[in-house]
Protein backbone atom coordinates (compact mmCIF):
# COMPACT_ATOMS: atom_id res chain seq x y z
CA UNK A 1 27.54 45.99 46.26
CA UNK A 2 29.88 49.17 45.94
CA UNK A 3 28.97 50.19 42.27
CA UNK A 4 25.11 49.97 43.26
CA UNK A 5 25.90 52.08 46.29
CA UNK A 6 28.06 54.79 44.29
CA UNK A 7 25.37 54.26 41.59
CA UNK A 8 22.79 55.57 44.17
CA UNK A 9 24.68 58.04 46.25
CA UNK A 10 25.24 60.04 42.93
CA UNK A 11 21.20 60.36 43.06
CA UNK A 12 20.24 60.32 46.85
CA UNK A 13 21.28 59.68 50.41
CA UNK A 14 22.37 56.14 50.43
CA UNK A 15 22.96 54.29 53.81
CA UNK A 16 24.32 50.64 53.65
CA UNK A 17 25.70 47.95 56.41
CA UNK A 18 26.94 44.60 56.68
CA UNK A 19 24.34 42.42 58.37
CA UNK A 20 25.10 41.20 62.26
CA UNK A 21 27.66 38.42 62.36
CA UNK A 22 29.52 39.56 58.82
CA UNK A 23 32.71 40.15 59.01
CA UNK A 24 33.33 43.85 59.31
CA UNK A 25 29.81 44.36 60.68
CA UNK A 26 30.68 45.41 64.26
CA UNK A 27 27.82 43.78 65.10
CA UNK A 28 26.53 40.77 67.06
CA UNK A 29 24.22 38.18 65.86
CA UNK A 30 22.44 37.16 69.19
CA UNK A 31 20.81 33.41 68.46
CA UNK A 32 18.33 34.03 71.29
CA UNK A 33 16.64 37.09 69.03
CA UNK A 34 16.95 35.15 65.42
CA UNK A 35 15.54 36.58 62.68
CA UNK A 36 15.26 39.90 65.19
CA UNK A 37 18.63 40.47 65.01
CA UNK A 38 18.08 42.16 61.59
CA UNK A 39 14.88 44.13 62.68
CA UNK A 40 16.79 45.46 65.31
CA UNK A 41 20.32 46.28 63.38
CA UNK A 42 17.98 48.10 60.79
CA UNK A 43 16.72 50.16 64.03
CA UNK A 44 20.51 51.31 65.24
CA UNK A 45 21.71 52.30 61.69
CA UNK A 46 19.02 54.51 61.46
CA UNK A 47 19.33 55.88 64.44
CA UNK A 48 23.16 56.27 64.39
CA UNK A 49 22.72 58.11 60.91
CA UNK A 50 19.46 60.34 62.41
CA UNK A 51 17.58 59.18 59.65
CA UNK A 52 13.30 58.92 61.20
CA UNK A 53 12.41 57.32 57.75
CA UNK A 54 13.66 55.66 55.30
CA UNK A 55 13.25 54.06 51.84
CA UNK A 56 13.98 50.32 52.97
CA UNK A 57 15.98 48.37 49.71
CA UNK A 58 16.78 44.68 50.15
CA UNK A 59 18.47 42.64 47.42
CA UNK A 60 18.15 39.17 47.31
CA UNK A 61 18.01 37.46 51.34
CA UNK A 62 18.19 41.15 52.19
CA UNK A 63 14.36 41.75 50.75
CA UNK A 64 13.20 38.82 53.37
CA UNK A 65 14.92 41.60 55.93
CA UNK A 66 13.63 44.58 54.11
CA UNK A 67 9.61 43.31 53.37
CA UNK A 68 9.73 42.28 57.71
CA UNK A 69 10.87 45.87 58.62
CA UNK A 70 8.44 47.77 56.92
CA UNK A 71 5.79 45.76 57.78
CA UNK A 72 6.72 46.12 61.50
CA UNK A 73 8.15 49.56 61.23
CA UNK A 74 5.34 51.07 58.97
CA UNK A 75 6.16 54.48 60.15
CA UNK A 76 9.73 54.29 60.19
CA UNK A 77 9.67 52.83 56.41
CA UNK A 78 8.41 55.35 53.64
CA UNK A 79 8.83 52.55 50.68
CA UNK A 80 10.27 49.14 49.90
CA UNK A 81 12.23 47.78 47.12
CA UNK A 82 12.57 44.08 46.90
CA UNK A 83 15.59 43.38 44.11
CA UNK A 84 15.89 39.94 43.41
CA UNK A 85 14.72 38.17 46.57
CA UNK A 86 13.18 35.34 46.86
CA UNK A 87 9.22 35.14 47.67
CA UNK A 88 7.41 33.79 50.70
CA UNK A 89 7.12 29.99 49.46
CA UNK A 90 10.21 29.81 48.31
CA UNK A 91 12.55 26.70 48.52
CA UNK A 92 16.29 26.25 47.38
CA UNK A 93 16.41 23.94 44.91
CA UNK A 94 18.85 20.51 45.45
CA UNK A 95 22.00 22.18 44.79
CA UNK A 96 21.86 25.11 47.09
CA UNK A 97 19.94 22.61 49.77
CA UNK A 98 23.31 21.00 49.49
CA UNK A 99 24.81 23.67 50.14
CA UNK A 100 23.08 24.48 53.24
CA UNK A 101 22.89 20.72 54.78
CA UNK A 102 27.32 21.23 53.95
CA UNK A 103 28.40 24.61 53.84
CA UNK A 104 32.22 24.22 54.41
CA UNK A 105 32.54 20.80 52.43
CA UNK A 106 30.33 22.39 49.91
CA UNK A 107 32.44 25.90 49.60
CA UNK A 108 35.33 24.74 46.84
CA UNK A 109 32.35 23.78 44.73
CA UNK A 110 30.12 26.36 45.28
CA UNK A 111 33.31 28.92 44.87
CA UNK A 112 34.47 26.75 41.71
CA UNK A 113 30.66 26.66 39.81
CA UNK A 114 30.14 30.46 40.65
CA UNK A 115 31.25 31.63 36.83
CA UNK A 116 28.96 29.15 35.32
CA UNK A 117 26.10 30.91 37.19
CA UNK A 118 27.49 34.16 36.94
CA UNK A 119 28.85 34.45 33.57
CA UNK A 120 25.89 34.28 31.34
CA UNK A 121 24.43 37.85 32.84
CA UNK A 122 28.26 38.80 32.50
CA UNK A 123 28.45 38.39 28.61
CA UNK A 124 24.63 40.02 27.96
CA UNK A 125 25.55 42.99 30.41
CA UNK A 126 28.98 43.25 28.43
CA UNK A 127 29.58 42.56 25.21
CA UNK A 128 33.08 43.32 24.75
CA UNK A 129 35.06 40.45 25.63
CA UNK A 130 37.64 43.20 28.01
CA UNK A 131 34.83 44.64 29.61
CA UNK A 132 33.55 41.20 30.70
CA UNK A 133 37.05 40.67 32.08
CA UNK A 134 37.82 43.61 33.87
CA UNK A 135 34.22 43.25 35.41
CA UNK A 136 35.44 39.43 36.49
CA UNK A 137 38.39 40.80 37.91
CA UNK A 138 37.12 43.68 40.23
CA UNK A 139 33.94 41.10 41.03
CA UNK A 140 36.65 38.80 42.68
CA UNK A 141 38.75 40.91 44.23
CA UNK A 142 35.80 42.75 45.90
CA UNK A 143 34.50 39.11 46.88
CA UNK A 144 37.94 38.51 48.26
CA UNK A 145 38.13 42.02 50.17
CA UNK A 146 34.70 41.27 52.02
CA UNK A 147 34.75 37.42 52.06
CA UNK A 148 31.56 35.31 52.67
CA UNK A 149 31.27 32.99 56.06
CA UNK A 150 29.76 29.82 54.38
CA UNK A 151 28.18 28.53 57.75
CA UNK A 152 26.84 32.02 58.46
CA UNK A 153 25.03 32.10 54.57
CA UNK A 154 23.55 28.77 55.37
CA UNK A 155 22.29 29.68 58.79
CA UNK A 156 20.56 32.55 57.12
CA UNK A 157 18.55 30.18 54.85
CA UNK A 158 18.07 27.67 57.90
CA UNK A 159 16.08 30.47 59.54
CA UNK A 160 14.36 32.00 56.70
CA UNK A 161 12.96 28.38 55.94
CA UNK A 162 11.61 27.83 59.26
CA UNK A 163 9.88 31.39 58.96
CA UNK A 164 6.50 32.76 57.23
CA UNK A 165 7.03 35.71 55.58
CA UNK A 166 3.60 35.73 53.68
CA UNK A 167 1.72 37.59 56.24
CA UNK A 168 4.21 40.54 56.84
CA UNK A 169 3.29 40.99 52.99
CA UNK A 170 -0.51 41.47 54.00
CA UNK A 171 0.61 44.08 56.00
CA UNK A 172 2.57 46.73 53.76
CA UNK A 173 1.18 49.85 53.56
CA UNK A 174 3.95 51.88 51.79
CA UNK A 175 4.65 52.03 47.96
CA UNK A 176 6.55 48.89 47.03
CA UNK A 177 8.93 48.15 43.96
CA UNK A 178 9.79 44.54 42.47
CA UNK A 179 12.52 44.66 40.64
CA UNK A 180 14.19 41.59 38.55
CA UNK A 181 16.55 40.63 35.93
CA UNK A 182 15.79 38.11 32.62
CA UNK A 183 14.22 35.48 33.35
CA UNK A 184 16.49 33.59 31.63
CA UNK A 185 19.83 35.05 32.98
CA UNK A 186 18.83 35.03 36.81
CA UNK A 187 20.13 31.38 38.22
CA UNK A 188 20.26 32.38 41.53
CA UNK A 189 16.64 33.33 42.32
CA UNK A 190 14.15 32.53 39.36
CA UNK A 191 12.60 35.95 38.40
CA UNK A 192 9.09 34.77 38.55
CA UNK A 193 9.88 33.77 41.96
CA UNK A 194 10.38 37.63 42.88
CA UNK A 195 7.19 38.72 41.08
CA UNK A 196 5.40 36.89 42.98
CA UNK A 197 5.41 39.79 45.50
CA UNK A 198 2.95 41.33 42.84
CA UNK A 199 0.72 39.41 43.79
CA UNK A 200 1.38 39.69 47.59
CA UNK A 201 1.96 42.94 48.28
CA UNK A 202 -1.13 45.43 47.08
CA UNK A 203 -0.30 47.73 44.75
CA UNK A 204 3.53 46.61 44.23
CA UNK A 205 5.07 47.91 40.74
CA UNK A 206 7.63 45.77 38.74
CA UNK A 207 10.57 46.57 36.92
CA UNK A 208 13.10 44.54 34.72
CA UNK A 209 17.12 45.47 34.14
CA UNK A 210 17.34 44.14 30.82
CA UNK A 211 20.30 42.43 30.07
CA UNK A 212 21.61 41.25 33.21
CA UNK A 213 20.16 38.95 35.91
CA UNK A 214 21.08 38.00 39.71
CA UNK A 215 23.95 40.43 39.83
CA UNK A 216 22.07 43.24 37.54
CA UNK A 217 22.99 46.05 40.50
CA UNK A 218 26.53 44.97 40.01
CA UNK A 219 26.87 44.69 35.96
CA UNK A 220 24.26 47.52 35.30
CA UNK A 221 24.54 49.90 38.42
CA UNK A 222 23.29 53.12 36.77
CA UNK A 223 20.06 51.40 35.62
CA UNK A 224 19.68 49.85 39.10
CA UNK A 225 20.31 53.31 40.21
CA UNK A 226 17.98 55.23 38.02
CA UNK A 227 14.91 52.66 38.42
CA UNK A 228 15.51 52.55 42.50
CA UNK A 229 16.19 56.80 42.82
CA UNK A 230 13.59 57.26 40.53
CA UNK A 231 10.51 54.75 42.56
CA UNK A 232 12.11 56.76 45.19
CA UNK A 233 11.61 60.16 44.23
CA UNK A 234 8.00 59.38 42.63
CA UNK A 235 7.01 58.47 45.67
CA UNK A 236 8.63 61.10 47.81
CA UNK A 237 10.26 63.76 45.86
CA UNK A 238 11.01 66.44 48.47
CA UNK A 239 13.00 63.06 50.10
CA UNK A 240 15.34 62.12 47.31
């Protein structure tokens, strides 16, 4: 996520983290707390950085994380922005069920299939043939610098599945942005999936990054940037 995050410190105070159990996160995931784990992360990186309040982003399994903090921390969280995630209801389809019932025999395919899914958004967000390359090439090599635990990803989506998120939407109170890609370039999380939060959360806005899909944050930073600063500062411009 480092050209989001570079994207948005240029604008505001950015604070990111890798979740509990990551590698390079520092921090434990404790199976007895489950899904708390994040809750309570969210808690100490606040804390550590002094921050009271905060604008809460999540991008894709991150807004399940994001949408359950501010509606349990509704004065700790000032907004929410929900990139990309995936909706209360939602169900991976057979591939990626495949992938969770087998993470590590499913990892060679799942590493080998990625620029199938990923290259589409790749061409529209570039269309010079040696900026789509040099975006390939500092994608991977920023994969390979903060590699993925299969078994970890597919615990994640174990425990999401066995969880209802639909009532912690009942319960924001704070200004709330849904923000997508195409609808035809997203083939990770189906962009009508995401706005379904429109309909869940009272009041939520909705944005689009034209051009891109799953990975728009990543090919199109500065418009990520300028649409999440921007919900930001609207709602809380002596904050930004």
């Amino acid at each position: 996520m480092t050209p989001a995050l570079r994207a948005l410190a240029r604008r505001c105070r950015t604070i990111a983290y890798s979740l509990c159990g990551d590698i390079g996160s520092g921090a434990f995931f404790d199976p007895a707390l489950g899904f708390d784990n994040y809750i309570r992360q969210i808690d100490q990186v606040l804390l550590k950085a002094g921050v009271p309040t905060a604008a809460i982003c999540g991008v894709s399994y991150g807004g399940f994380i994001a949408l359950r903090y501010a509606a349990l921390r509704p004065m700790r969280a000032t907004s929410l922005i929900l990139a990309s995630s995936p909706a209360p209801g939602w169900v991976p389809n057979p591939t990626q069920q495949g992938y969770v019932a087998h993470p590590w025999r499913s990892a060679p395919a799942f590493v080998a299939t990625a620029p199938l899914r990923l290259w589409p958004e790749i061409k529209a967000a570039c269309p010079a043939l040696k900026d789509r390359l040099a975006f390939a090439l500092s994608y991977s090599a920023r994969v390979l610098a903060a590699p993925a635990v299969p078994s970890r990803m597919a615990a994640r989506i174990r425990l999401q599945q066995r969880l209802d998120f639909a009532p912690d939407c009942g319960r924001i109170t704070v200004p709330t942005l849904v923000l997508t890609g195409e609808d035809e370039l997203d083939q990770i999380v189906p962009p009508d999936v995401t706005r379904r939060y429109q309909s869940l959360i009272r009041g939520a806005q909705y944005e689009k990054i034209e051009n891109t899909g799953h990975i728009g944050l990543l090919t199109r930073p500065e418009r990520f940037a300028d649409i999440v600063s921007g919900f930001v500062n609207q709602c809380h411009p002596s904050r930004i």
